[in-house]
C-alpha atoms as a PDB file:
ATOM      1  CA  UNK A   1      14.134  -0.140  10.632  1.00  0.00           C
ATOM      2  CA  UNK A   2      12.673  -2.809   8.227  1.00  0.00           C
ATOM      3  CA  UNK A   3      16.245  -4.341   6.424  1.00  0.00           C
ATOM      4  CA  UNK A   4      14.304  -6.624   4.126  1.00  0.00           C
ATOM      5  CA  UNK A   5      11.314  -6.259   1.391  1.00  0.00           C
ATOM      6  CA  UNK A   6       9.573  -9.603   2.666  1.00  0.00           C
ATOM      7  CA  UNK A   7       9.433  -7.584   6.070  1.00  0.00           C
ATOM      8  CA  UNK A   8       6.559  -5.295   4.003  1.00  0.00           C
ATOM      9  CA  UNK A   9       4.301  -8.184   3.435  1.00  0.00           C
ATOM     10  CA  UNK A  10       1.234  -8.530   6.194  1.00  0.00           C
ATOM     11  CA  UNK A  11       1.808  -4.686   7.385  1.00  0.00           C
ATOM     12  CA  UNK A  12      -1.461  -2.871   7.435  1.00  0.00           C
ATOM     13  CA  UNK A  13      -1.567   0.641   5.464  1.00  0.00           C
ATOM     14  CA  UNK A  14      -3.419   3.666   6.570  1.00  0.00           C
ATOM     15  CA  UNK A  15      -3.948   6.806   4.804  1.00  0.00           C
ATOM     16  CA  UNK A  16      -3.522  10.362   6.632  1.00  0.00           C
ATOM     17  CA  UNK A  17      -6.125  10.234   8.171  1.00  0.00           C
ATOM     18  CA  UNK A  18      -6.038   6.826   9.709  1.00  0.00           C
ATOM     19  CA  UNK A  19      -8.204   4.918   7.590  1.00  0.00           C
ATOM     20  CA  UNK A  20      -7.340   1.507   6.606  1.00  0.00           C
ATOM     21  CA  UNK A  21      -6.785   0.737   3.512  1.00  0.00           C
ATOM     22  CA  UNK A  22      -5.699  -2.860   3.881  1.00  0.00           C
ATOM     23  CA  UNK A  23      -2.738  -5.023   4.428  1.00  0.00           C
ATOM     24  CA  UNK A  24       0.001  -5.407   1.928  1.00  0.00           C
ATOM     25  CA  UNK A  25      -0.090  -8.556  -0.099  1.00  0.00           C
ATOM     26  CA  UNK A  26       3.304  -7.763  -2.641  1.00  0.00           C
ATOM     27  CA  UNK A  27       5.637  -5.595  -3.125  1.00  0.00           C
ATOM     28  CA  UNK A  28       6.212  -4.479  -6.681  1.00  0.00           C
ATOM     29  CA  UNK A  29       9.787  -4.206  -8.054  1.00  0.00           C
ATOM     30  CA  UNK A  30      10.651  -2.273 -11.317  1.00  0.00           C
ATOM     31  CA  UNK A  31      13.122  -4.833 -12.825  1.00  0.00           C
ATOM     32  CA  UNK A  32      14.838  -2.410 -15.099  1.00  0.00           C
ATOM     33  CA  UNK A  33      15.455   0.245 -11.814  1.00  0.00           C
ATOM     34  CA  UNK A  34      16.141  -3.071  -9.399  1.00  0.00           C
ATOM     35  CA  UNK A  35      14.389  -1.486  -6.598  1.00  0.00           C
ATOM     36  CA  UNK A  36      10.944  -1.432  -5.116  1.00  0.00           C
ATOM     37  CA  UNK A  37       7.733   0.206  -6.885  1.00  0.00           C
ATOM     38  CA  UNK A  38       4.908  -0.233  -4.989  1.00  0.00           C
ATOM     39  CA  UNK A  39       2.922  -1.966  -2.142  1.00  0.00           C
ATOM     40  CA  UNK A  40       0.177  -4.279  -3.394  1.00  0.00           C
ATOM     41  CA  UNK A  41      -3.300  -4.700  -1.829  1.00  0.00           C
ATOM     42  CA  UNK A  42      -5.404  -7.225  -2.765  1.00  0.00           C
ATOM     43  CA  UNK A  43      -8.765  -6.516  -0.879  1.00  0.00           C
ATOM     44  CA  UNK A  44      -8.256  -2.943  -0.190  1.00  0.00           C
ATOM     45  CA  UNK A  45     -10.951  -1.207   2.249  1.00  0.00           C
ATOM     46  CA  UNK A  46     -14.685  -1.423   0.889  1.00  0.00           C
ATOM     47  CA  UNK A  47     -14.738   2.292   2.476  1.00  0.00           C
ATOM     48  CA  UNK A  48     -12.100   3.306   0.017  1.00  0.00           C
ATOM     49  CA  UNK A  49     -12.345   0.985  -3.019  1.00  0.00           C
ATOM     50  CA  UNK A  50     -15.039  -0.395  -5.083  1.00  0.00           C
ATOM     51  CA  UNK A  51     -15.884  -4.128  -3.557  1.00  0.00           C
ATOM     52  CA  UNK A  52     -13.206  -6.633  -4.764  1.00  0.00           C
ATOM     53  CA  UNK A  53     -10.996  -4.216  -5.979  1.00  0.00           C
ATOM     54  CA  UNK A  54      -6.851  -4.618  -5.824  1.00  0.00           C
ATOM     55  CA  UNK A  55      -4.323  -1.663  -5.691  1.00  0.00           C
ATOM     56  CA  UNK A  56      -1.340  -0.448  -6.095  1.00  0.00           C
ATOM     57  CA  UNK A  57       0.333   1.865  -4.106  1.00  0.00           C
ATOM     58  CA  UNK A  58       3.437   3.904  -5.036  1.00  0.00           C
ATOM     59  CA  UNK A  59       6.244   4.072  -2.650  1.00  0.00           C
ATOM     60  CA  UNK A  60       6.915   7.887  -3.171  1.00  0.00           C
ATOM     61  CA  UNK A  61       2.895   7.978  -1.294  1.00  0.00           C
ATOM     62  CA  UNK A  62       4.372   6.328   1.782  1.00  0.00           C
ATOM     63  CA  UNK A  63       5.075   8.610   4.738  1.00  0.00           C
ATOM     64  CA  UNK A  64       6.489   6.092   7.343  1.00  0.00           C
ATOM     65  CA  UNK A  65       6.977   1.924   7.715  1.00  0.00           C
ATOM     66  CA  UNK A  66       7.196   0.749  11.218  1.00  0.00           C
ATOM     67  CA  UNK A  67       4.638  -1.432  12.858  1.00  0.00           C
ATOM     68  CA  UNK A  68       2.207  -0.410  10.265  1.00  0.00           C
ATOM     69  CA  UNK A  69       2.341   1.641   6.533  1.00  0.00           C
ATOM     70  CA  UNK A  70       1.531   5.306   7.181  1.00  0.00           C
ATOM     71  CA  UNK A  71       0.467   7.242   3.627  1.00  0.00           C
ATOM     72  CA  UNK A  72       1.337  10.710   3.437  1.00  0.00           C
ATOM     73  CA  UNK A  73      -1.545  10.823   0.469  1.00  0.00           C
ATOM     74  CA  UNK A  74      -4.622   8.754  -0.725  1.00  0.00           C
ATOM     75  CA  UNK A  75      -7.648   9.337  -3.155  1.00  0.00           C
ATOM     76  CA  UNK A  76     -10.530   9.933  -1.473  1.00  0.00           C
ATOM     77  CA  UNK A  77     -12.049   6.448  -3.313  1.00  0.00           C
ATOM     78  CA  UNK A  78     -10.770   4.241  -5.869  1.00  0.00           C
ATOM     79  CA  UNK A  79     -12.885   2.944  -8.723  1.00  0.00           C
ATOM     80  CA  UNK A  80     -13.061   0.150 -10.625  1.00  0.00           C
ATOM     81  CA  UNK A  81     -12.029   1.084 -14.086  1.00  0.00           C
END
């Protein structure tokens, strides 16, 4: 069981299917709720994401954190907005 948020950082993240998105850079924290958001990817899967494009992932999408981030949901592609 992961005790610390810096433990987070460098995990890969895959969606249900087993895709990967990419490997989590941050993790966001909501100041006002002191407590983690999100998980932060910087160059998120071309097969997923428009080319150079960063995300954020919610915590309440995350099914399981061991070795690696397992999503319990994910868009089928991300666009640039």
């Amino acid at each position: 069981m992961l005790e610390r948020i810096s433990d987070v950082k460098g995990l890969e993240i895959y969606t249900p299917s087993g895709i990967l998105v990419g490997i989590v850079d941050e993790v966001i924290i909501d100041i006002a709720k002191m407590a983690a958001d999100a998980l932060f990817v910087a160059d998120a899967n071309p097969v997923l994401a428009d080319e150079k494009v960063s995300i954020s992932i919610p915590l309440r999408w995350v099914q399981s954190i061991g070795d690696v981030i397992i999503l319990n949901r994910f868009p089928n592609e991300v666009i640039s907005p």
